[in-house]
N, C-alpha and C. Protein backbone atom coordinates (compact mmCIF):
# COMPACT_ATOMS: atom_id res chain seq x y z
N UNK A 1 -105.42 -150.09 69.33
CA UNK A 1 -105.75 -148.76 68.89
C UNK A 1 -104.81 -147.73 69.53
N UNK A 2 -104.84 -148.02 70.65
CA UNK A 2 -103.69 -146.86 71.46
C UNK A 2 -102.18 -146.82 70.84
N UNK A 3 -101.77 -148.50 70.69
CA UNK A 3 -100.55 -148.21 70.19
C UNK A 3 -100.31 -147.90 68.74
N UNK A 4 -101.64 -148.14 68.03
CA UNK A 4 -101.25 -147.32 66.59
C UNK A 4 -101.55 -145.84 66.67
N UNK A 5 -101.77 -144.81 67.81
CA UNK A 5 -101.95 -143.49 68.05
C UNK A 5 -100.40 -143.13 68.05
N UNK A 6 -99.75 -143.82 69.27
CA UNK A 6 -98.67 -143.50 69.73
C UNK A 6 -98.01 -143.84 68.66
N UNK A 7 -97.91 -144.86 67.65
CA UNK A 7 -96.82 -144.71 66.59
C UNK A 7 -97.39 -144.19 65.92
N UNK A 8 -98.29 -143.55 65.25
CA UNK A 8 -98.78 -142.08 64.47
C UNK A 8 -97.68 -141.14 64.70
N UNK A 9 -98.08 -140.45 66.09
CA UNK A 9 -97.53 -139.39 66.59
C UNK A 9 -96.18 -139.73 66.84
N UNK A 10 -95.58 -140.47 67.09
CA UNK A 10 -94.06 -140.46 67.20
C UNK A 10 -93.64 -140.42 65.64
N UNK A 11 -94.32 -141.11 64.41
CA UNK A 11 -94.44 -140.46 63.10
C UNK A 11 -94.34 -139.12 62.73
N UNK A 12 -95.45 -138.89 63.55
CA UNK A 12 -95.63 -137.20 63.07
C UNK A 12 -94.48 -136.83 63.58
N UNK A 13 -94.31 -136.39 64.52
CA UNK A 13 -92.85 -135.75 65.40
C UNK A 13 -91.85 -135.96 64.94
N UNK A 14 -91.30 -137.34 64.79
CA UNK A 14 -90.17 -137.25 63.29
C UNK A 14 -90.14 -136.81 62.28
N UNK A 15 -91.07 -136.44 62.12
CA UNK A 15 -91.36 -135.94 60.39
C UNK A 15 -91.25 -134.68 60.64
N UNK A 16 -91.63 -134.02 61.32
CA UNK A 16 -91.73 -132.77 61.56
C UNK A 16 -90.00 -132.09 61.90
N UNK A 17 -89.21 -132.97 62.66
CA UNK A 17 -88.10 -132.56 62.95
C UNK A 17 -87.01 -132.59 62.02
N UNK A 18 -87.71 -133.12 60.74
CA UNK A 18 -86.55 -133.01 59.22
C UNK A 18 -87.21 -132.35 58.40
N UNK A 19 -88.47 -131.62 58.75
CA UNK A 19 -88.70 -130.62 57.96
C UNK A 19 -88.16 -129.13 57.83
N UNK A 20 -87.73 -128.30 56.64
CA UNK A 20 -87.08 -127.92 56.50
C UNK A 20 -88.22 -125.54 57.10
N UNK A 21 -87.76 -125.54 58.17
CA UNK A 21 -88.42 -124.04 58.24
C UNK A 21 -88.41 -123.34 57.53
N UNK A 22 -89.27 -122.43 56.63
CA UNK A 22 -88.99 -120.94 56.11
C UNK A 22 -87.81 -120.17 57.03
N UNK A 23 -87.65 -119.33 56.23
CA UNK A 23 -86.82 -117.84 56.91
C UNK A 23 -87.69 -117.19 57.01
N UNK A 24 -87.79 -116.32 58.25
CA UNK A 24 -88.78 -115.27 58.63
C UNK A 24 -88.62 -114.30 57.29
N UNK A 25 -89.72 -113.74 56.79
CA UNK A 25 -89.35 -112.33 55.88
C UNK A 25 -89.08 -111.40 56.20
N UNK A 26 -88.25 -110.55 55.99
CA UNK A 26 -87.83 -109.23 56.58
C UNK A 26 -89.28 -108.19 56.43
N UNK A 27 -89.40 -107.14 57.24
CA UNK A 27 -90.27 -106.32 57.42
C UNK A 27 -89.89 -105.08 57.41
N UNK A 28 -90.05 -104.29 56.17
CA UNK A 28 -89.47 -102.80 55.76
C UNK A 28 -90.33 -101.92 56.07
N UNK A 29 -90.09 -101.03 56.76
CA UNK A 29 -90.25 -99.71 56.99
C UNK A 29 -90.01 -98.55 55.94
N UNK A 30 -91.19 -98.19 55.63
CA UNK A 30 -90.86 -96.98 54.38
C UNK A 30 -91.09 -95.41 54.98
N UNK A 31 -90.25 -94.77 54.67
CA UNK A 31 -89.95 -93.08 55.18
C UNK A 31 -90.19 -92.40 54.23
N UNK A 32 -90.70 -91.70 54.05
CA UNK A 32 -90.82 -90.65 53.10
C UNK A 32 -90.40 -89.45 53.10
N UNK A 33 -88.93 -89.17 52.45
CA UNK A 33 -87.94 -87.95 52.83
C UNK A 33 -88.21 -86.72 51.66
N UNK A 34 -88.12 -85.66 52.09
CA UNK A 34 -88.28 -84.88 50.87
C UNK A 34 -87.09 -83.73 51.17
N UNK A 35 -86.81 -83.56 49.74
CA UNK A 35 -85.41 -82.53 49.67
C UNK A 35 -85.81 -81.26 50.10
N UNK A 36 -85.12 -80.79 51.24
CA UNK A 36 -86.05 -79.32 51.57
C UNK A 36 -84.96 -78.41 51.39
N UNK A 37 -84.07 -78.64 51.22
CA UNK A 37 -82.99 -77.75 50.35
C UNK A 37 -81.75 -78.33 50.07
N UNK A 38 -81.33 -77.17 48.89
CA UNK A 38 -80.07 -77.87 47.87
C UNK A 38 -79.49 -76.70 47.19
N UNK A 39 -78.19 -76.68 48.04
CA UNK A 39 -77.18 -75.48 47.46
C UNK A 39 -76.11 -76.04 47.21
N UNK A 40 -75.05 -75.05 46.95
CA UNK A 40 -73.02 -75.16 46.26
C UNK A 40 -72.71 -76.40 47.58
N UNK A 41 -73.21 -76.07 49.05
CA UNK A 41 -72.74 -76.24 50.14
C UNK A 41 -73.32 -78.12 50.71
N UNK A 42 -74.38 -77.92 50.74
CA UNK A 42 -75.63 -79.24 51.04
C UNK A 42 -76.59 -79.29 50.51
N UNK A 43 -76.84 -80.51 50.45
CA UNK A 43 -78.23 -80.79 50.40
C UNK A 43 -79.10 -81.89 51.76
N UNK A 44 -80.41 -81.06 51.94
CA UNK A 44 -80.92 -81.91 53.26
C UNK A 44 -82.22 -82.52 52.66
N UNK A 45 -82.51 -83.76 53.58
CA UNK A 45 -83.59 -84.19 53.12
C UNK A 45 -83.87 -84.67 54.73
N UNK A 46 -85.38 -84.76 54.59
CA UNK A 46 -86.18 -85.03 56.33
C UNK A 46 -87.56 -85.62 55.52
N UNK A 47 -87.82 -86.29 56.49
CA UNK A 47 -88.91 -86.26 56.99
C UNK A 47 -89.75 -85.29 57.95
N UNK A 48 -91.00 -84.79 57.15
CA UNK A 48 -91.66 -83.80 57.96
C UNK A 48 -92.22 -84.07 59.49
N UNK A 49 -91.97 -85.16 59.73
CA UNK A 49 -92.56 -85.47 61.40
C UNK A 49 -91.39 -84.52 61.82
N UNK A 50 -91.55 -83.94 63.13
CA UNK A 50 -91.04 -83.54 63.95
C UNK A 50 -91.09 -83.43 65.14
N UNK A 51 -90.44 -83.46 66.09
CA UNK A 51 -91.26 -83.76 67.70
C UNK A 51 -91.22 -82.37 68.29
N UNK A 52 -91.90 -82.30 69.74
CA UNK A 52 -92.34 -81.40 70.02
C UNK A 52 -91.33 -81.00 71.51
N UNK A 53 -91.25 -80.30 72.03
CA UNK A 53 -90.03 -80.05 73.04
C UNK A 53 -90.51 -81.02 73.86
N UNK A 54 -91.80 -81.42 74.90
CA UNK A 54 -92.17 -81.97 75.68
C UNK A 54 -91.51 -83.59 75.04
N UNK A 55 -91.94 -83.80 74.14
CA UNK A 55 -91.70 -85.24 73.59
C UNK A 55 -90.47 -85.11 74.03
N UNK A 56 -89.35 -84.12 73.42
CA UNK A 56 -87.84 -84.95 73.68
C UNK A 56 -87.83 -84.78 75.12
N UNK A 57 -88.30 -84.20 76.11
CA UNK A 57 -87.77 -84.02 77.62
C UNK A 57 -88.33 -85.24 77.80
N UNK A 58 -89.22 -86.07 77.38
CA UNK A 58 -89.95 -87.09 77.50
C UNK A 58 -88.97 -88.49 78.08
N UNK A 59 -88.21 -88.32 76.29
CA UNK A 59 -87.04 -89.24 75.83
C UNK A 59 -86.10 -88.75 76.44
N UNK A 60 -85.81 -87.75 76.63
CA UNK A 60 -84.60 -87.13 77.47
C UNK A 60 -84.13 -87.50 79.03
N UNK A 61 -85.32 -87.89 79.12
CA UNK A 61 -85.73 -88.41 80.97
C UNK A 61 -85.71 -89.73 81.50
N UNK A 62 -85.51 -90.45 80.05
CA UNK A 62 -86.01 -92.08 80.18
C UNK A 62 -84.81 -92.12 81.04
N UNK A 63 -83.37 -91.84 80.61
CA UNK A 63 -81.82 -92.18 80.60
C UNK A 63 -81.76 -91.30 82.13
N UNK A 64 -80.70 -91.60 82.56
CA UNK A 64 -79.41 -91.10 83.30
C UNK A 64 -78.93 -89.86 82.23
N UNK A 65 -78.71 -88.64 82.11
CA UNK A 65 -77.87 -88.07 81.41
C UNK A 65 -76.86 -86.80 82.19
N UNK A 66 -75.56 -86.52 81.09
CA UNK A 66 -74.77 -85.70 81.47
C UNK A 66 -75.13 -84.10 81.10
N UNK A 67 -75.30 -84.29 80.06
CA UNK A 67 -75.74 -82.94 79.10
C UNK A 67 -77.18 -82.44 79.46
N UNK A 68 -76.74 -80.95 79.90
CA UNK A 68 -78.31 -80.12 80.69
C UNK A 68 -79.46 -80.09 79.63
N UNK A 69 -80.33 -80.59 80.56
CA UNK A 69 -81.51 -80.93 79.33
C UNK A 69 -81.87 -79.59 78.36
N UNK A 70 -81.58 -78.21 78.98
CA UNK A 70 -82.12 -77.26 78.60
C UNK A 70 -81.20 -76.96 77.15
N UNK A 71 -80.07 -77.33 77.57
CA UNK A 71 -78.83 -77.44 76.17
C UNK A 71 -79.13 -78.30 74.73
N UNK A 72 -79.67 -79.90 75.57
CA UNK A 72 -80.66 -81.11 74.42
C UNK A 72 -81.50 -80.39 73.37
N UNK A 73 -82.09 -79.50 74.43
CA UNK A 73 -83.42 -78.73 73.81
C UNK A 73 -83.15 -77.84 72.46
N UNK A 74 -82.34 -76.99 72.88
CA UNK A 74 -81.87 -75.72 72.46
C UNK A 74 -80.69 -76.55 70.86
N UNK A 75 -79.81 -77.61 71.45
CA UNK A 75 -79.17 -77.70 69.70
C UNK A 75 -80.07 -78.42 68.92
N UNK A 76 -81.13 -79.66 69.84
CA UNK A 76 -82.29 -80.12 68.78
C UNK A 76 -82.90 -78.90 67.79
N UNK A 77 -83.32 -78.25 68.49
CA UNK A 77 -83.57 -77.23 68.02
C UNK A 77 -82.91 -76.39 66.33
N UNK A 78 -82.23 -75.80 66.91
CA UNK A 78 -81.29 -75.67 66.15
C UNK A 78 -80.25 -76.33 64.84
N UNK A 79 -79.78 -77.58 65.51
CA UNK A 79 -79.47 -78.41 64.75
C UNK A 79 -80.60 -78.72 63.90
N UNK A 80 -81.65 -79.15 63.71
CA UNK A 80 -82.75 -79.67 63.10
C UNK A 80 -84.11 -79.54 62.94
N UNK A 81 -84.16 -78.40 63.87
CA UNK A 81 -85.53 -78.52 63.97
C UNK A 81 -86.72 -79.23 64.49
N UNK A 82 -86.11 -80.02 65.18
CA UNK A 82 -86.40 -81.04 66.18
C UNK A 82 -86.99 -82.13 64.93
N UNK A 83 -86.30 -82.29 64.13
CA UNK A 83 -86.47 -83.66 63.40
C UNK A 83 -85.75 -84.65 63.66
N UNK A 84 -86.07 -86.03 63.84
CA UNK A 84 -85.54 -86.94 63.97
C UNK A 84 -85.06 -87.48 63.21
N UNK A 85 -85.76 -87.49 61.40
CA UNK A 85 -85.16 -88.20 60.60
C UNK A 85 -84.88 -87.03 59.00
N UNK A 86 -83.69 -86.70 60.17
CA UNK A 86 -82.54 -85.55 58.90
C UNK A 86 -81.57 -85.63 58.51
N UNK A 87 -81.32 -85.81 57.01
CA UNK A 87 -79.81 -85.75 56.87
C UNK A 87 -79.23 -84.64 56.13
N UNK A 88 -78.34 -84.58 56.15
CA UNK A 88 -77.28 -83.38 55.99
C UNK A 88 -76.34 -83.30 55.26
N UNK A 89 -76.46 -83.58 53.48
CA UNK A 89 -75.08 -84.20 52.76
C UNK A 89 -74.23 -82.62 52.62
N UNK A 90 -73.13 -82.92 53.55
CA UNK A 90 -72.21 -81.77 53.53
C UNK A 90 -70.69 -81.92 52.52
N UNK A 91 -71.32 -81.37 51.31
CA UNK A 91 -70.85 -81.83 50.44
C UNK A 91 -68.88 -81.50 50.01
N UNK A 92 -68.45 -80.32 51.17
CA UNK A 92 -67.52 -80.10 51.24
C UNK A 92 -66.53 -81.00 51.89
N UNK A 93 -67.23 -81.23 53.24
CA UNK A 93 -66.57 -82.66 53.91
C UNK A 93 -66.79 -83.92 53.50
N UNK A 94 -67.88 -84.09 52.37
CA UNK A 94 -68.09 -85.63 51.77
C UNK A 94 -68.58 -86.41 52.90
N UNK A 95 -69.22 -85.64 53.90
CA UNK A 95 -69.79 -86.45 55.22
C UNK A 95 -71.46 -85.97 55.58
N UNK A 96 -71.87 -86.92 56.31
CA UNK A 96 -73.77 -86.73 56.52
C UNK A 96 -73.65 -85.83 57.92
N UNK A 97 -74.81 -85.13 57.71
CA UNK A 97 -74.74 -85.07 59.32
C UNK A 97 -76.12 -85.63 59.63
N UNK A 98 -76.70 -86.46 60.49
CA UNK A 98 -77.78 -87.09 60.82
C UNK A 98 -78.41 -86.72 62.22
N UNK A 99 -79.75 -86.60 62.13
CA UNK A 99 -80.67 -86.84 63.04
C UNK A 99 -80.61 -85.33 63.82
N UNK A 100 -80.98 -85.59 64.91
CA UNK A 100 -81.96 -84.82 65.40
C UNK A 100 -80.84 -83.14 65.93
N UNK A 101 -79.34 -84.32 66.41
CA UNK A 101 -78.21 -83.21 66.63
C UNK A 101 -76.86 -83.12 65.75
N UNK A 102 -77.40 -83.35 64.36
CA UNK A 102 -76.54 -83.48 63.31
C UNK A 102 -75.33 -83.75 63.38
N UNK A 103 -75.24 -84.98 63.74
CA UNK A 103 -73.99 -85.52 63.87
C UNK A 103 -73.28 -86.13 62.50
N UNK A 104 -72.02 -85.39 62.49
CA UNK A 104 -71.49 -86.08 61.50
C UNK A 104 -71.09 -87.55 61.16
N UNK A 105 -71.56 -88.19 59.71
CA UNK A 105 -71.07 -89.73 59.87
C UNK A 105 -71.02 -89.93 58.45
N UNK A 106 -70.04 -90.80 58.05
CA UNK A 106 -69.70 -91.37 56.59
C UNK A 106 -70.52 -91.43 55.78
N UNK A 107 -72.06 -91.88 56.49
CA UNK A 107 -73.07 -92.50 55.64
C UNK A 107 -74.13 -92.14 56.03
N UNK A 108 -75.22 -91.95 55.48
CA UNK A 108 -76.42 -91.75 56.38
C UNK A 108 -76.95 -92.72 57.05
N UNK A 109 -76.94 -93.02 58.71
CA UNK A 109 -77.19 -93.60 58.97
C UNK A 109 -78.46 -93.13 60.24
N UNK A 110 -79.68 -93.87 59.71
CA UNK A 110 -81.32 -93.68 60.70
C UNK A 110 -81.10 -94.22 61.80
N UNK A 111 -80.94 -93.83 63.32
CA UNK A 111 -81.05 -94.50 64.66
C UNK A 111 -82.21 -93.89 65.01
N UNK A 112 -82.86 -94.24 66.28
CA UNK A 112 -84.04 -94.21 66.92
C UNK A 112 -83.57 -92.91 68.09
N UNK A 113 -84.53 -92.18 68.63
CA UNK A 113 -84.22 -91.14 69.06
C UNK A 113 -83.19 -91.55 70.29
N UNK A 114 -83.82 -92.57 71.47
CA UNK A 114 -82.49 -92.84 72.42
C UNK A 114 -81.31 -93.11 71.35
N UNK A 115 -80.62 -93.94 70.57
CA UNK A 115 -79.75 -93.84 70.10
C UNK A 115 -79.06 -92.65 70.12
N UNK A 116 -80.15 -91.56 69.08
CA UNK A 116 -79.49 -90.55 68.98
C UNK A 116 -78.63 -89.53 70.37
N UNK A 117 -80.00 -90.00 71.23
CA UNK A 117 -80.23 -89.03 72.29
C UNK A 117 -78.47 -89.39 73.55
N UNK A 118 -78.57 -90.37 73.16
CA UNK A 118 -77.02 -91.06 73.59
C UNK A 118 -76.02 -90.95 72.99
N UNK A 119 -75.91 -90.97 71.80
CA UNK A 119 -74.62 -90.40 70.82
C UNK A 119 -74.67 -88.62 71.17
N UNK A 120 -75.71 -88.09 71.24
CA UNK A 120 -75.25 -86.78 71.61
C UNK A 120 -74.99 -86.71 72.89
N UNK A 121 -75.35 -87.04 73.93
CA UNK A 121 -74.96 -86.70 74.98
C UNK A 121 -73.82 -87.36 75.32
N UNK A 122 -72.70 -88.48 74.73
CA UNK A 122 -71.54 -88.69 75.15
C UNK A 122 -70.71 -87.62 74.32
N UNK A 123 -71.02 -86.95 73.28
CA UNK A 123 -70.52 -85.91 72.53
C UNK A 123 -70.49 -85.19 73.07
N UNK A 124 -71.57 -84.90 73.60
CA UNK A 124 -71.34 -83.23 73.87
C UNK A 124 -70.65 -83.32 75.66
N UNK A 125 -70.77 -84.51 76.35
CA UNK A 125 -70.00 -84.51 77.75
C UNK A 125 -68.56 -84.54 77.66
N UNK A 126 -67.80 -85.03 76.26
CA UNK A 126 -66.84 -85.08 75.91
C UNK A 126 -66.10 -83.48 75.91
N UNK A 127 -67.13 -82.67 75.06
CA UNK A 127 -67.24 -81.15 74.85
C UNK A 127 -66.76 -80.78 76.28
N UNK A 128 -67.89 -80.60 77.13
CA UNK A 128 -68.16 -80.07 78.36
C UNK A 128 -66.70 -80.71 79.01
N UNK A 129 -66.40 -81.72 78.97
CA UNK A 129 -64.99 -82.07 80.03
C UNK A 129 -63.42 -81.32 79.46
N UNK A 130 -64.03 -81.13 77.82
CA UNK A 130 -62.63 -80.13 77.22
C UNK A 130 -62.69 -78.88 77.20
N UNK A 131 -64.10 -78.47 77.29
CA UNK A 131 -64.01 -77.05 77.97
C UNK A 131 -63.86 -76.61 79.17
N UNK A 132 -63.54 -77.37 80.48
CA UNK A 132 -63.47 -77.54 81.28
C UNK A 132 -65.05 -76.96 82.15
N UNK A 133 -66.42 -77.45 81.84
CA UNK A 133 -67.24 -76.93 81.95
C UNK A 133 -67.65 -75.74 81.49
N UNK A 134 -67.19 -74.80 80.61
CA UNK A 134 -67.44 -73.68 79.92
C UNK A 134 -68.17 -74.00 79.10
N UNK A 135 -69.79 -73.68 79.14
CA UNK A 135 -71.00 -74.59 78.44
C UNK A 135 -70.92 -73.70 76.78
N UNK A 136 -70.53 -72.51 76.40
CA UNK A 136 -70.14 -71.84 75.88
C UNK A 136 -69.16 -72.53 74.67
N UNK A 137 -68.09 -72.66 75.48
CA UNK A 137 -67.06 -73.27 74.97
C UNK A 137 -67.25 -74.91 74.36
N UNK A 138 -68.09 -75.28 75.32
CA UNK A 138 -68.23 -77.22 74.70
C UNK A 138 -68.99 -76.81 73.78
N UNK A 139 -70.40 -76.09 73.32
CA UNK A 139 -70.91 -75.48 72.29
C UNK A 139 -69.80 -75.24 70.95
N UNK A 140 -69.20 -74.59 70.86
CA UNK A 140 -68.03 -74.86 70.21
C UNK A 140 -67.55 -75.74 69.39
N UNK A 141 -66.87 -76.53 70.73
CA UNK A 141 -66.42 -77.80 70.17
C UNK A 141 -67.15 -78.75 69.79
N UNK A 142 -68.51 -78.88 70.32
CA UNK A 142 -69.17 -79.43 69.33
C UNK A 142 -69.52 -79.62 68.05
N UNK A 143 -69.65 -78.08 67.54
CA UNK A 143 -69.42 -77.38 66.22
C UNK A 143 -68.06 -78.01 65.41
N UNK A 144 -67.21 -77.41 66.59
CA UNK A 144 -65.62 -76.96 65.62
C UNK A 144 -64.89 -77.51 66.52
N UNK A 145 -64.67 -79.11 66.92
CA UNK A 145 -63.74 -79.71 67.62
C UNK A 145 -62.09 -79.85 67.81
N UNK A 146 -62.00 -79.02 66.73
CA UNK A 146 -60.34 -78.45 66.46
C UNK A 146 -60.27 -76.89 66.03
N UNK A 147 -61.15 -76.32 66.68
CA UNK A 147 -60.79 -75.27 66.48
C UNK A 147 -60.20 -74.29 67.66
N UNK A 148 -59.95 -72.91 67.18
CA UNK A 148 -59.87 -72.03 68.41
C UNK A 148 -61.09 -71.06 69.06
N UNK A 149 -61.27 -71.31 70.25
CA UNK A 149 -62.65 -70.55 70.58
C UNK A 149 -62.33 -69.07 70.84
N UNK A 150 -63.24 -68.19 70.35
CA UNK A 150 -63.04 -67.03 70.63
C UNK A 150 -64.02 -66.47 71.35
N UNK A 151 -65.15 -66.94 70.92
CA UNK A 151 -66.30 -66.63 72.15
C UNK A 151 -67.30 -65.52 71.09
N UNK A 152 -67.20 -65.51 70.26
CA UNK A 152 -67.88 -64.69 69.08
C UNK A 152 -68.18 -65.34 68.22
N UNK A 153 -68.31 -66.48 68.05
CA UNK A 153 -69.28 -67.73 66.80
C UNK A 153 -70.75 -67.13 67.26
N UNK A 154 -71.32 -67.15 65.97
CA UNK A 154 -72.56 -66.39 65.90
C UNK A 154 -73.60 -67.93 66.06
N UNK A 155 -72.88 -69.24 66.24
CA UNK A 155 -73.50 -70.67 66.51
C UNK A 155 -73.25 -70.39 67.78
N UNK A 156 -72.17 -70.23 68.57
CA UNK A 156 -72.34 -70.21 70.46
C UNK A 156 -73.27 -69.32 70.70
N UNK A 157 -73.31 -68.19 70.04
CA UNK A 157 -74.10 -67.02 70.72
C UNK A 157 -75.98 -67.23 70.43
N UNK A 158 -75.81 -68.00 69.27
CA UNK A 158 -77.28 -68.33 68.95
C UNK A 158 -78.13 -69.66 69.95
N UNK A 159 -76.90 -70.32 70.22
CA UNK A 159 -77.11 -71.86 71.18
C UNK A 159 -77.68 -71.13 72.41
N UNK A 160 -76.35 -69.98 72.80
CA UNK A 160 -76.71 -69.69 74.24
C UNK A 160 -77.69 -68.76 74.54
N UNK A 161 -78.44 -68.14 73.40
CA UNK A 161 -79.47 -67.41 73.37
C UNK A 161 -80.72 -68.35 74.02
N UNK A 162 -80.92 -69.33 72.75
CA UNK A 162 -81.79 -70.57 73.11
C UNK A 162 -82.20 -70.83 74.68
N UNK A 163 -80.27 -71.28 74.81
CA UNK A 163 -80.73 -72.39 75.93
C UNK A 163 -80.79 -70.98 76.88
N UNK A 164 -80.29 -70.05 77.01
CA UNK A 164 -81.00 -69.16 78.10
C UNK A 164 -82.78 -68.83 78.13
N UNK A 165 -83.34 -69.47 76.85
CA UNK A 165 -84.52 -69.10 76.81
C UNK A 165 -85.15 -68.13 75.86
N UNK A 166 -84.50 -67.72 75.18
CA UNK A 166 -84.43 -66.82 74.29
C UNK A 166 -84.77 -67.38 72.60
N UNK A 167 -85.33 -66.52 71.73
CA UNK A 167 -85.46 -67.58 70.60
C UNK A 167 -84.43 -67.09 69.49
């Protein structure tokens, strides 16, 4: 009796090791974006979630970062509205701008807020090291990375309103 168990199961176990596995099924995530405007210039579409300042200092805190949190705050802001899932078809440059600090990219592409929260902050430290710390000025170049700063963009003066605290 024992040894017809043990050749059962050494049965089974072979059998099992030329059987052929499923593929896991993929698991989709559905967003629900709505066009919240559409001119000559862009068209944007978001999702109405939006986070709340505390939330991003939240996410803002997980990391090591370069970029002053009060600055994070102020272009989320600005840039988006503190939405996470925004895009930006800028139809003059034929380019997206995405997420939360509208970064420009070929395609629309959805990352998760650290993602984002890391693509902006090597951006904008990039900024800050070509302005030679002139938080003003990396503002700017964030904007207008080839441009000339004059210190009168009604985007620096609105950023630095913000991040001074101001609305």
């Amino acid at each position: 009796m024992k040894d017809k168990l043990i050749l059962l199961l050494s049965f089974l176990l072979l059998s099992c090791k030329t059987q052929q596995i499923a593929e896991p099924v993929p698991v989709y995530t559905c967003i629900q974006y709505t066009n919240i405007s559409n001119d000559n210039n862009s068209m944007v579409f978001c999702n109405p979630e939006n986070l709340h300042p505390a939330e991003l200092i939240y996410e803002w805190r997980l990391k090591e970062r370069k970029t002053p949190e009060k600055l994070m705050l102020a272009k989320a802001n600005l840039e988006s509205g503190n939405h996470v899932n925004i895009f930006r078809l800028e139809k003059r440059l034929n380019m997206i701008s995405c997420g939360l600090f509208q970064v420009l990219k070929n395609d629309a592409i959805r990352m998760d807020i650290q993602q984002q929260m890391s693509e902006y902050d090597s951006l904008m430290n990039w900024c800050m090291v070509k302005s030679g710390g002139n938080i003003p000025k990396a503002v700017f170049y964030y904007n207008t990375p080839f441009g000339f700063f004059s210190g009168n963009e009604w985007w620096v003066a609105k950023t630095m309103k913000m991040y001074a605290g101001g609305k």
